[in-house]
Protein backbone atom coordinates (compact mmCIF):
# COMPACT_ATOMS: atom_id res chain seq x y z
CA UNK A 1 33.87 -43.29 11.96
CA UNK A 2 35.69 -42.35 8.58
CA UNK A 3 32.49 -43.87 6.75
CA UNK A 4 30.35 -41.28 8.47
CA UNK A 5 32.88 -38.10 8.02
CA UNK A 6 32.54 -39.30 4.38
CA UNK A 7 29.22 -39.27 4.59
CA UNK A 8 28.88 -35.99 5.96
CA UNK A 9 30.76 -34.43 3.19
CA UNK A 10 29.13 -35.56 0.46
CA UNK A 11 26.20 -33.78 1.81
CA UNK A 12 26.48 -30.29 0.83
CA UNK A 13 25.38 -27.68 2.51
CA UNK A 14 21.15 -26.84 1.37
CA UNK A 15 20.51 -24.19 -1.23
CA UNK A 16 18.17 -21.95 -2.00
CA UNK A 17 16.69 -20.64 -5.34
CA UNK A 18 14.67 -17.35 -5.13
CA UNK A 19 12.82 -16.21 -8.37
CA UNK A 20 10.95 -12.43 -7.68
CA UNK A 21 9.01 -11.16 -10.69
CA UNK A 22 9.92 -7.77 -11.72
CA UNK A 23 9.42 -4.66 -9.44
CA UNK A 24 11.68 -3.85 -6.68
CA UNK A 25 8.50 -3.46 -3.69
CA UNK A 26 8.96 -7.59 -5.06
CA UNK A 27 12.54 -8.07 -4.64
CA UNK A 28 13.18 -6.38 -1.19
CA UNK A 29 10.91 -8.49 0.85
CA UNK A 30 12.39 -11.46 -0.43
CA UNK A 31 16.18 -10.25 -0.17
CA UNK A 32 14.90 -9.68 3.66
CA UNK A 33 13.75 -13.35 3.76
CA UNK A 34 17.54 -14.41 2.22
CA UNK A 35 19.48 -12.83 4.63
CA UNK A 36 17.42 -14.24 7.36
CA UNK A 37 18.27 -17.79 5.93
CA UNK A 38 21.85 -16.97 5.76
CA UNK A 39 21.93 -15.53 9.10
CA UNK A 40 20.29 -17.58 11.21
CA UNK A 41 20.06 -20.86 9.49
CA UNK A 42 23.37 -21.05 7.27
CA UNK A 43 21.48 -21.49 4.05
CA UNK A 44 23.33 -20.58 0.95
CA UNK A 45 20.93 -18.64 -1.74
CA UNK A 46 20.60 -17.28 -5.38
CA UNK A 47 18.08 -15.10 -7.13
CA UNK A 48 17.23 -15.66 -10.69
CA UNK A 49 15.48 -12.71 -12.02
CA UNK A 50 13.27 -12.55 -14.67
CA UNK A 51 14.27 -8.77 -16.64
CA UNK A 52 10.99 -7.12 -18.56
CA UNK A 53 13.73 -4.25 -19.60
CA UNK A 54 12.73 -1.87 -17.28
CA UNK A 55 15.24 0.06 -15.26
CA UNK A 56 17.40 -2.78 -13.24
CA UNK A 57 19.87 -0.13 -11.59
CA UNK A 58 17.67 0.06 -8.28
CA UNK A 59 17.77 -3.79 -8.35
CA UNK A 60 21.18 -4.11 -8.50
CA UNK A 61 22.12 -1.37 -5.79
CA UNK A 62 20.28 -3.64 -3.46
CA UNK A 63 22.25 -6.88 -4.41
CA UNK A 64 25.20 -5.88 -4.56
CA UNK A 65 25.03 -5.14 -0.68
CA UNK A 66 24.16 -8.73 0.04
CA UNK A 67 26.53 -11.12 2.14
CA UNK A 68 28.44 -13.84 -0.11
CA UNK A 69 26.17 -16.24 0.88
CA UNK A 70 23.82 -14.87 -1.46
CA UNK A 71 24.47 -14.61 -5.55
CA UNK A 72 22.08 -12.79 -7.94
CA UNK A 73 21.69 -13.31 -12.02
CA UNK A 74 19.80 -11.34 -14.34
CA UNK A 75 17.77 -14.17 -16.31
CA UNK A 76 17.70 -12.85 -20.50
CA UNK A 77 15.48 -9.80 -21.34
CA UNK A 78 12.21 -11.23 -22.67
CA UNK A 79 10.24 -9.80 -25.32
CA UNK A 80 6.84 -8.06 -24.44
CA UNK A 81 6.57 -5.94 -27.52
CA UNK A 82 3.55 -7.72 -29.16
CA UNK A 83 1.18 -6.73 -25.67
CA UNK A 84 -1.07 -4.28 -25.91
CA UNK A 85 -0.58 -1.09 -24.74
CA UNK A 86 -2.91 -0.86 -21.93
CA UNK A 87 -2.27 -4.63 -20.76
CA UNK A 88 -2.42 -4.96 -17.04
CA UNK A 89 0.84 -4.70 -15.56
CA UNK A 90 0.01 -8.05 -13.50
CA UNK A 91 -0.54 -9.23 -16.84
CA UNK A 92 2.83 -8.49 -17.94
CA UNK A 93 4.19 -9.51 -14.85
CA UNK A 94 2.94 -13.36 -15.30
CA UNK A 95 4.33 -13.18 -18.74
CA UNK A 96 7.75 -11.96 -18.13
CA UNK A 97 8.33 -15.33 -15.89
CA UNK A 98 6.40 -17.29 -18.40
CA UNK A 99 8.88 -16.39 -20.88
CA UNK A 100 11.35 -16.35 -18.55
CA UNK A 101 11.10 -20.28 -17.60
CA UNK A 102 13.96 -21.98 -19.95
CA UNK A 103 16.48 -19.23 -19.24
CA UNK A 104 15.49 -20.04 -15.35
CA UNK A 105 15.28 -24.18 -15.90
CA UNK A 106 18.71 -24.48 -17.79
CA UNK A 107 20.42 -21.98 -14.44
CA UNK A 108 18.68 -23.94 -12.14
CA UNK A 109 20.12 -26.99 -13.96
CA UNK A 110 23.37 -25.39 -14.15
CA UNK A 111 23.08 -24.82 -10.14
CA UNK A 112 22.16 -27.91 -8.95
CA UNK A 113 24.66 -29.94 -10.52
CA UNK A 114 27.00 -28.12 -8.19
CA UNK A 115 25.09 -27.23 -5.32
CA UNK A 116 22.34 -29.07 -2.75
CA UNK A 117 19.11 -26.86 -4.10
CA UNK A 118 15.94 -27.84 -1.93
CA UNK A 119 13.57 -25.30 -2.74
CA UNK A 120 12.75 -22.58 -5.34
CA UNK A 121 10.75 -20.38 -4.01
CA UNK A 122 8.67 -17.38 -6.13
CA UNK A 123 6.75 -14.61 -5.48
CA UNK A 124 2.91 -14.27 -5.90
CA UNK A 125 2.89 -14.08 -9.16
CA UNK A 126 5.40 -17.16 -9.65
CA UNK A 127 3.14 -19.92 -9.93
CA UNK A 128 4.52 -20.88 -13.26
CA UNK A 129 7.84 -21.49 -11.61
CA UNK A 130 6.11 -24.90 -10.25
CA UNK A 131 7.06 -26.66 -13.22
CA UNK A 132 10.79 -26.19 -13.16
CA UNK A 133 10.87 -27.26 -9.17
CA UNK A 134 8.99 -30.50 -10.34
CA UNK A 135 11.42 -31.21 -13.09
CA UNK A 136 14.31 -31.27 -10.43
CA UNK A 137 12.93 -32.36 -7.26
CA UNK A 138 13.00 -29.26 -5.29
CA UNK A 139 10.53 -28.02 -3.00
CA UNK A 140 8.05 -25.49 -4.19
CA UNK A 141 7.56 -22.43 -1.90
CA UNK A 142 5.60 -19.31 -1.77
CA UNK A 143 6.22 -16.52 -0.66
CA UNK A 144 3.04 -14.49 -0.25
CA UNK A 145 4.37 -10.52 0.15
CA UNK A 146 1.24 -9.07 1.39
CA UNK A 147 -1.22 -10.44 4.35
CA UNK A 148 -3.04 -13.80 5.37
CA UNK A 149 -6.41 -11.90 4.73
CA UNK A 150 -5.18 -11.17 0.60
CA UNK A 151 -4.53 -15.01 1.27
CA UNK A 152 -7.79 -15.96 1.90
CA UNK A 153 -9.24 -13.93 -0.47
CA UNK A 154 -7.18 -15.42 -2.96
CA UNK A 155 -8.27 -19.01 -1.40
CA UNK A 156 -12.03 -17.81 -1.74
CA UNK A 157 -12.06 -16.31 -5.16
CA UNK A 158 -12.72 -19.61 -7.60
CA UNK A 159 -15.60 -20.39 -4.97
CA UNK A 160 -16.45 -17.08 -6.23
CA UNK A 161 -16.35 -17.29 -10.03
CA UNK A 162 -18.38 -20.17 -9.95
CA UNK A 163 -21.40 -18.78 -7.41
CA UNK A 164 -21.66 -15.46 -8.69
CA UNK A 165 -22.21 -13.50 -12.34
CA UNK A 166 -21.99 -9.97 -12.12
CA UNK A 167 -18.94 -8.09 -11.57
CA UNK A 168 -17.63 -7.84 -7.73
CA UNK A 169 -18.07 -4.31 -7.23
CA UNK A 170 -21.83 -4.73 -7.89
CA UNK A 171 -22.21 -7.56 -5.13
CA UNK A 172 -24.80 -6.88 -2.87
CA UNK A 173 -23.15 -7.91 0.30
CA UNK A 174 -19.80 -8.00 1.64
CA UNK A 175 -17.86 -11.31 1.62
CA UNK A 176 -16.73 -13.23 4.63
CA UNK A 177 -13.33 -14.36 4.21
CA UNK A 178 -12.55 -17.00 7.28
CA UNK A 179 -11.47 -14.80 10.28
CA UNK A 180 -11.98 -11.76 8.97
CA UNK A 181 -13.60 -8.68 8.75
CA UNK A 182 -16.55 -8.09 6.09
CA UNK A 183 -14.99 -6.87 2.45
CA UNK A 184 -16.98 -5.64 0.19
CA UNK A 185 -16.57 -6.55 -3.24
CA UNK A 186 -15.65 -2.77 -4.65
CA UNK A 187 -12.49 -3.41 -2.20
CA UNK A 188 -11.29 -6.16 -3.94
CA UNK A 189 -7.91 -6.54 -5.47
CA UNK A 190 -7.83 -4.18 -8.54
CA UNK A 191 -7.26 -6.75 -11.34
CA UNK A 192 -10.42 -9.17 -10.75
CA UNK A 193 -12.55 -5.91 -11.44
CA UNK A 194 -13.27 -6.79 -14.81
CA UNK A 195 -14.03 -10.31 -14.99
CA UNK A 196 -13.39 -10.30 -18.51
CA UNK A 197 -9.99 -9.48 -18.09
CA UNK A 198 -7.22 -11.49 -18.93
CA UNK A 199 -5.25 -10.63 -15.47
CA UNK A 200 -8.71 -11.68 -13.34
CA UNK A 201 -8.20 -15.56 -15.55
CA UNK A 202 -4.86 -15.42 -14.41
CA UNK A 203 -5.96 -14.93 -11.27
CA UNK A 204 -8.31 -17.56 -10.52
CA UNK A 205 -5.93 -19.88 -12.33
CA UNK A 206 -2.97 -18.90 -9.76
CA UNK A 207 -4.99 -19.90 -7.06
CA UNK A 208 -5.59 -22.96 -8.04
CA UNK A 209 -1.96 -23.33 -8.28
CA UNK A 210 -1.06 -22.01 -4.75
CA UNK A 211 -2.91 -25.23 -3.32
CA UNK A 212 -0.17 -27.35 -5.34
CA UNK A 213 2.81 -25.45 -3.30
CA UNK A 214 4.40 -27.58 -0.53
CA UNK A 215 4.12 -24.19 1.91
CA UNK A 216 3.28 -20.90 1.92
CA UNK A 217 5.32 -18.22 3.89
CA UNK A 218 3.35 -14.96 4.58
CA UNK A 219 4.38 -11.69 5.34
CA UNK A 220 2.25 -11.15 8.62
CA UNK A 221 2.21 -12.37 12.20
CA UNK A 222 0.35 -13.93 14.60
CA UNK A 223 -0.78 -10.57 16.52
CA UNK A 224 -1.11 -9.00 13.01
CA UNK A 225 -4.00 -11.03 12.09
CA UNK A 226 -5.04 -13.11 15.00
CA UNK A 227 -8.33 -14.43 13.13
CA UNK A 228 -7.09 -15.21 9.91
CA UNK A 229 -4.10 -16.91 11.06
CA UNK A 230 -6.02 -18.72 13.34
CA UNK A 231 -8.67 -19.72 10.75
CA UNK A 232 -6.32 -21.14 8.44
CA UNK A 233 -4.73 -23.44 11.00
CA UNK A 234 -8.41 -24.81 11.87
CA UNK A 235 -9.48 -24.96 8.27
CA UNK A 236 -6.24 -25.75 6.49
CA UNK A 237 -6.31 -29.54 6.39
CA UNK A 238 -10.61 -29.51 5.96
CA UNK A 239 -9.91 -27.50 2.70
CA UNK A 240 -6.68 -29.42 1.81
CA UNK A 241 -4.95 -25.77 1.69
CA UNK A 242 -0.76 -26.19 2.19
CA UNK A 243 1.23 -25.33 5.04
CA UNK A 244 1.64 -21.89 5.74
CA UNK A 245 3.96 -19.96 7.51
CA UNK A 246 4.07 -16.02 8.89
CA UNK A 247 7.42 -15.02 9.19
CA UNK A 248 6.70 -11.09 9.44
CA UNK A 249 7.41 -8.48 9.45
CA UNK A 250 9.78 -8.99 6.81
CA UNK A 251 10.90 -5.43 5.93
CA UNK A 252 13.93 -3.30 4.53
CA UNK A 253 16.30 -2.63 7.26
CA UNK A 254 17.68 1.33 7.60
CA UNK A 255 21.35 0.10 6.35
CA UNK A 256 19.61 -1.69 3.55
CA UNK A 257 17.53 1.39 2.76
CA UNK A 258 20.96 3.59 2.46
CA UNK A 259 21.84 2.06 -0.45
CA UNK A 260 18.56 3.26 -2.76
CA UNK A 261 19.45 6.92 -2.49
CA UNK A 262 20.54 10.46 -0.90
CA UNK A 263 19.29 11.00 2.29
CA UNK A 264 19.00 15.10 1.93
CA UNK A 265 15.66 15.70 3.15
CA UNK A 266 16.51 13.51 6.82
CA UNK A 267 18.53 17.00 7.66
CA UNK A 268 15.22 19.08 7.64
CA UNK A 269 12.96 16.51 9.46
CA UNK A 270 16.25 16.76 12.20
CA UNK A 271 15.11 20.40 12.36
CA UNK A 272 11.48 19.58 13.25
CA UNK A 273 9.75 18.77 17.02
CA UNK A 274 9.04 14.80 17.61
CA UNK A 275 6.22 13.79 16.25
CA UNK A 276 5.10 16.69 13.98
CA UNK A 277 5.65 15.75 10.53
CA UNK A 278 2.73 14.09 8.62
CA UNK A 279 5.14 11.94 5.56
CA UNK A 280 2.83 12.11 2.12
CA UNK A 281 3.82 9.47 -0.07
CA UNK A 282 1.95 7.04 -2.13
CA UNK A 283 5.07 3.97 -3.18
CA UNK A 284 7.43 4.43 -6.04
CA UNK A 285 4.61 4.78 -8.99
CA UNK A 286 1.49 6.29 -7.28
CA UNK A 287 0.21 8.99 -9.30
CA UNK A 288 -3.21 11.60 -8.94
CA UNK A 289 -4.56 13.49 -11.36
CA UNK A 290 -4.17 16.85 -11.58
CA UNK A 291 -7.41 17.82 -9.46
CA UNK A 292 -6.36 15.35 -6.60
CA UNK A 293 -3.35 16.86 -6.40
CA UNK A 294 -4.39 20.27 -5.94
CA UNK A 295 -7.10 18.97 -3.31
CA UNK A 296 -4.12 17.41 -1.62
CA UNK A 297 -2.04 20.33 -1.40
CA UNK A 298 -4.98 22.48 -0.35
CA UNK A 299 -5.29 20.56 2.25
CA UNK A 300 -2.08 20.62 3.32
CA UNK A 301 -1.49 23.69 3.47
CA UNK A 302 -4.97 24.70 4.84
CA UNK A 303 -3.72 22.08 7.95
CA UNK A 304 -0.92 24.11 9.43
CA UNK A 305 0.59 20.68 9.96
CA UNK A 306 3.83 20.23 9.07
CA UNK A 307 4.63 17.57 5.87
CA UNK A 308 7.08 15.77 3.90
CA UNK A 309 5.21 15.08 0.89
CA UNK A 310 7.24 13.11 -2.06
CA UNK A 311 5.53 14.13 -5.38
CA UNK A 312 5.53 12.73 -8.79
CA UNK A 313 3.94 14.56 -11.80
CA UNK A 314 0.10 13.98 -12.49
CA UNK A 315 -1.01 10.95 -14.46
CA UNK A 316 -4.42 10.94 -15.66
CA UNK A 317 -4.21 7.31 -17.22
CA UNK A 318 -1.88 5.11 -15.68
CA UNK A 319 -2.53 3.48 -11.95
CA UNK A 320 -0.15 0.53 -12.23
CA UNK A 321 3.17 2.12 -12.78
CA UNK A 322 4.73 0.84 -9.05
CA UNK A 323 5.34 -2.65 -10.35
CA UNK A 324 8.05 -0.82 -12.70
CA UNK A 325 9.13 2.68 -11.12
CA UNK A 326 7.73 4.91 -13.71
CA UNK A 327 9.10 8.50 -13.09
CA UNK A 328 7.07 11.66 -13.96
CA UNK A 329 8.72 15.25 -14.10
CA UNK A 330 10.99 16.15 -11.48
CA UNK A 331 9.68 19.61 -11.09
CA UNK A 332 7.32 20.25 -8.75
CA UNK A 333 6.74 23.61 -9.23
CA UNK A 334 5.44 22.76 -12.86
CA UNK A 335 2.50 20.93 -11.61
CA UNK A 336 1.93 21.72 -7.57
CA UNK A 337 -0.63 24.77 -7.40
CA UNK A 338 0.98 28.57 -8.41
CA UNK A 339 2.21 29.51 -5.32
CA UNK A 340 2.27 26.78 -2.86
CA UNK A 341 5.82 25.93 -2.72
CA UNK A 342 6.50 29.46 -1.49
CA UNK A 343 3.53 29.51 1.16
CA UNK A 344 4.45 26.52 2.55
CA UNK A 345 8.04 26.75 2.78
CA UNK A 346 8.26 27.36 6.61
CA UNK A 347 5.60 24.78 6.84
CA UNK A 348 6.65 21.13 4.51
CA UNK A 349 9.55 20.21 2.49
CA UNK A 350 8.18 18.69 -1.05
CA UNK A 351 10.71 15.91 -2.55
CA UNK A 352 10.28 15.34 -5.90
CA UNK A 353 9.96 11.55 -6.93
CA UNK A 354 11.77 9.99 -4.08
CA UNK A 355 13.13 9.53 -0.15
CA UNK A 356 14.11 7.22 2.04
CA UNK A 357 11.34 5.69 3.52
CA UNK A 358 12.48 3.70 6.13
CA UNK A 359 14.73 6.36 7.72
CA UNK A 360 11.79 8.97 7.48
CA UNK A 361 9.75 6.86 9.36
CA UNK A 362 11.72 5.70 11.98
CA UNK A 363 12.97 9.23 12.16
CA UNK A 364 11.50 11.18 16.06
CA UNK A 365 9.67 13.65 13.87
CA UNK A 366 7.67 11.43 11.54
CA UNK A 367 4.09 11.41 13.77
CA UNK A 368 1.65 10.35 10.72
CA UNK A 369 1.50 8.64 7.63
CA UNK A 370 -0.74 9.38 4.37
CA UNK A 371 -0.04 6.04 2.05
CA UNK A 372 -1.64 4.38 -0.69
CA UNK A 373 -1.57 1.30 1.76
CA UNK A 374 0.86 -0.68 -0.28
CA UNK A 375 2.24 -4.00 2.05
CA UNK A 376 5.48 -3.42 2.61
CA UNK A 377 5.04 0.33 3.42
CA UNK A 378 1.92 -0.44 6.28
CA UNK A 379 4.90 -3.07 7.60
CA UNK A 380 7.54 -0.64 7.81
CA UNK A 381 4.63 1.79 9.59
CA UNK A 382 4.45 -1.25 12.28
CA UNK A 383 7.58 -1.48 12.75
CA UNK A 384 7.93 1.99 13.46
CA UNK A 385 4.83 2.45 15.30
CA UNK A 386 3.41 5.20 12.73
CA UNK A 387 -0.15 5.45 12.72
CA UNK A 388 -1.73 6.00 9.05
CA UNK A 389 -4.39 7.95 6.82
CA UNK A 390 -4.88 5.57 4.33
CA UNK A 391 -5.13 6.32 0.87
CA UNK A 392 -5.43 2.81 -1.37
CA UNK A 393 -4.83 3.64 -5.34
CA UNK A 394 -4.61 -0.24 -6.73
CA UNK A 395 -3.18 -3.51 -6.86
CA UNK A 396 -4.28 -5.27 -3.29
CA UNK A 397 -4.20 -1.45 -1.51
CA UNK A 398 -8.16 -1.24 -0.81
CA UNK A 399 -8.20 -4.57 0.89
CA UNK A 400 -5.55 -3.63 2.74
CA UNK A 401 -6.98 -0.45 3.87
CA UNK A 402 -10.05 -2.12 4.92
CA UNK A 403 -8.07 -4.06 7.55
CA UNK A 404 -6.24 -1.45 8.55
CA UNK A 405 -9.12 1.07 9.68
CA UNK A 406 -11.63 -1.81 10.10
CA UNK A 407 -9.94 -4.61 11.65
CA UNK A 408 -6.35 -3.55 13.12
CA UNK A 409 -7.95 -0.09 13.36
CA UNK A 410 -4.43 1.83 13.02
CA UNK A 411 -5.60 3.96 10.25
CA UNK A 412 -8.27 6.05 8.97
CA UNK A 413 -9.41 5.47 5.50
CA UNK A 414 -9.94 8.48 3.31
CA UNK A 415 -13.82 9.09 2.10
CA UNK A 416 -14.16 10.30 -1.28
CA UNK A 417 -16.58 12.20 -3.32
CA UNK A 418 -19.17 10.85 -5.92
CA UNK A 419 -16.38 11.64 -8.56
CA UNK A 420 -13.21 10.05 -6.79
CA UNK A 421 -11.70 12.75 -5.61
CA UNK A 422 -10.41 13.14 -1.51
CA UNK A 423 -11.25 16.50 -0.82
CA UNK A 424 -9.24 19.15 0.75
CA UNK A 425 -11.21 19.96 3.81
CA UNK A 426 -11.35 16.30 4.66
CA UNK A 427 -7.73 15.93 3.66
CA UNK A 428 -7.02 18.78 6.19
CA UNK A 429 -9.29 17.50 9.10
CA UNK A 430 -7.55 13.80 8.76
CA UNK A 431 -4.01 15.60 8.87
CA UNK A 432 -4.65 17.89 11.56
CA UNK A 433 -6.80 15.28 13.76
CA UNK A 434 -3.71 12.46 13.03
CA UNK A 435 -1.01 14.75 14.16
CA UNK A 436 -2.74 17.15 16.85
CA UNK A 437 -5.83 15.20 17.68
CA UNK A 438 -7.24 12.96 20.72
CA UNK A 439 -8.08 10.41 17.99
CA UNK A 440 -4.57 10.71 16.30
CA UNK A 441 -3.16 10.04 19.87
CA UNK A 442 -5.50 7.21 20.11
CA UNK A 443 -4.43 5.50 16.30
CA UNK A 444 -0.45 6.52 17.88
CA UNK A 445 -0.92 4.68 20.71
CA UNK A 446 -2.97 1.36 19.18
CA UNK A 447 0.07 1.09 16.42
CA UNK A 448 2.60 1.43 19.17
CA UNK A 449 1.31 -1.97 20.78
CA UNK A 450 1.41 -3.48 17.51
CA UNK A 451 5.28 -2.05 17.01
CA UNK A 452 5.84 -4.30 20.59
CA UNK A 453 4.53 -7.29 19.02
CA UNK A 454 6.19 -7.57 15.97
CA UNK A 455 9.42 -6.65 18.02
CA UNK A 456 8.55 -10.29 20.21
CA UNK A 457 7.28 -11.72 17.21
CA UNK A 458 10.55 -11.49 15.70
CA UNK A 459 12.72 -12.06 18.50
CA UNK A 460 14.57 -15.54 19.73
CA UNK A 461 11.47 -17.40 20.82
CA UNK A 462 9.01 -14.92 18.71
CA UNK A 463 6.25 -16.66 16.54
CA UNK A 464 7.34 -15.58 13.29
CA UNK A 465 11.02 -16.49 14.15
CA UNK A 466 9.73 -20.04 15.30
CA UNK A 467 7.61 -20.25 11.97
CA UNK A 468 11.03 -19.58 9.96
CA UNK A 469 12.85 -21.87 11.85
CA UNK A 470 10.34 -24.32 11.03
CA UNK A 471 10.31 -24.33 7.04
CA UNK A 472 14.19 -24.19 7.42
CA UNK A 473 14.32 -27.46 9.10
CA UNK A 474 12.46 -28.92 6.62
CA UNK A 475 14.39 -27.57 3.75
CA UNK A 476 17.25 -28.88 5.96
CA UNK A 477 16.20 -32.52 5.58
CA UNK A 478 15.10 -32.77 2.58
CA UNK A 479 16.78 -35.07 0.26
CA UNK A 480 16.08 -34.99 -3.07
């Protein structure tokens, strides 16, 4: 009896490493995934994060609010001064955790001479993380922050490389990804445009690497993406593809979401009927050019249809600047048409830079949602059973835009002219139909179902709480 008790207590309780690259739409998904751990499966957890130098105040807001089960360090600053200017910010992503892997072994050392660590798991642009689990015995996890279909694609793409020559947006038909819908090769993920890119390498290396992981947890669910999820499980073992595991929706909670700013514009959507408001944003770097955004506000205004429309200044050249919160001017007035503030005053409320998502959307009066389709916004639209105009800009967005008006069909996908631009008669048709329309009532009503399911999904005997439970009972017994 004493021999076991002994027993028992040299067994420490598991632990957790979490590495996110840099980019807070990175780190909130996976301080979602901590708290779950801690919460429901009495893990303890620390993130080691890799710092690029970019503003880390947002980052730290958000960990500081964590329970005490969960620690945080700031891994040394690299050096990214000799990259090009115009290097692609997935590019510099990879790189910061490349030269971010001593700092992160010798913690990780550090840590598990004091602690139980099982797994480390990264991001999906961690792959170079697989190294340091190796060295110490720990299990090696992903966690893939957008959906089973990006997945596949990512699965697919080497198959790719090798058939094919020209560049993807030049292929002549669409691409079947297992249990999915057709995907044309000008929707694939922005950075495997230019096959002579370094990022699009990169790529095809990482997913090579993603087969060497000992799971995979997605941020999707079983009614999410029926046919994808299903696929995989058929094909899995056939392609010797690892374990995977959707745990979602994994998004920011409203208390969480407090914590990232001032809440001043929630008073004026109080002030509006339920289910009026369209909410205009496009994530925390999305930027137009100065045409688009007049076409935008044109249509807006030509609508009648009341908005909350978070702006950032113009930006003819850059596309990527989510991944690091660039900020523009903070003035709307110096770039938004002459005039259009004061027209539509009684009409929209224009936020410059930032608001709080999650409370605008879960708010009575939110009834639409224009968005540049990142992940973790379309989730939080789920959640909150807000039907979408989707707008993709980069990164994964157009893929993800394509299942949302093709497959899920919760959104409609914005058509643009032969030069790019979303014009404002179309802009003011979508906005109008979404909030006042049959069709709007129809996309309403179609997301709604979806907000029920992820609701089961994540509840006691839901299938993504099931799928959670299952990778922590693994991490539970694994000795190392």
């Amino acid at each position: 009896m004493e021999a076991k008790s002994s027993t028992h207590q040299k067994l420490k309780p598991p632990h957790v490493v979490i590495v996110p690259t840099p980019g807070l739409g990175h780190l909130i998904p996976l301080v979602e995934l901590a708290q779950r751990l801690v919460i429901h499966h009495n893990f303890t957890v620390t993130f080691f994060i890799p710092n690029d130098g970019s503003q880390l105040l947002p980052q730290k807001k958000v960990l500081e609010t964590l329970p005490q089960a969960i620690s945080y360090a700031f891994l040394p600053q690299v050096n990214l001064d000799d990259l090009p200017h115009d290097v692609a910010s997935e590019t510099k992503i990879v790189l910061t955790l490349t030269r971010s892997l001593s700092a992160l072994r010798d913690s990780v050392k550090l840590l598990a001479e004091s602690t139980r660590v099982v797994a480390l798991v990264v991001d999906i642009f961690g792959w170079e993380a697989f190294d340091v689990a190796n060295e110490f015995n720990v299990l090696f996890y992903y966690f893939f922050s957008t959906n089973a279909m990006g997945l596949w694609f990512l699965f697919e793409l080497p198959k790719l490389d090798e058939t094919t020559s020209c560049e993807y947006r030049d292929l002549p038909e669409p691409v079947h990804l297992p249990g999915c819908v057709p995907l044309h090769g000008s929707d694939f993920v922005q950075h495997v445009q230019e096959r002579s890119n370094e990022a699009y390498r990169a790529t095809v290396k990482m997913s090579k690497w993603y087969r060497s992981a000992a799971g995979i947890i997605v941020n999707s669910f079983a009614d999410l993406e029926p046919g994808a999820l299903e696929a995989y499980k058929e094909q899995r073992q056939v392609l010797g593809l690892p374990p995977l595991y959707p745990v979602g929706p994994v998004v920011v909670k409203t208390g969480m979401a407090d914590v990232l700013g001032e809440n001043e514009c929630l008073s004026w959507l109080n002030s509006q009927p339920e289910g009026s408001v369209l909410f205009v944003s496009f994530g925390s770097g999305g930027t137009l050019s100065s045409e688009q955004m007049n076409e935008l506000a044109m249509g807006l205004e030509m609508s009648g249809v009341r908005f909350l429309w978070v702006v950032r200044s113009p930006n003819e050249t850059s596309t990527s600047a989510a991944y690091f919160g660039d900020q523009g001017s903070n003035d709307p007035s110096s770039f938004l048409p002459r005039g259009f503030l004061e027209r539509t005053k009684e009409l929209g409320l224009v936020v410059p830079s930032w608001a709080p998502q999650v409370q605008i959307l879960s708010h009575r009066s939110t009834g639409g949602f224009l968005t540049h389709c990142g992940w973790n916004s379309i989730l939080e639209s789920v959640v909150h059973g807000v039907p979408l105009i989707a707008w993709p800009l980069y990164a994964e967005q157009k893929m993800n835009a394509v299942l949302l008006s093709e497959d899920i069909k919760v959104a409609w996908r914005v058509k643009m002219n032969d030069r790019g631009i979303v014009e404002s008669r179309d802009i003011e048709k979508y906005a109008r139909d979404l909030i006042e329309g049959d069709d709007g009532k129809l996309l309403k009503k179609k997301m709604m179902e979806l907000k029920k399911a992820a609701k089961v999904a994540l509840s006691q005997d839901g299938s993504s709480t099931k799928s959670l439970a299952d990778v922590a009972e693994l991490w539970n017994g694994y000795k190392n």
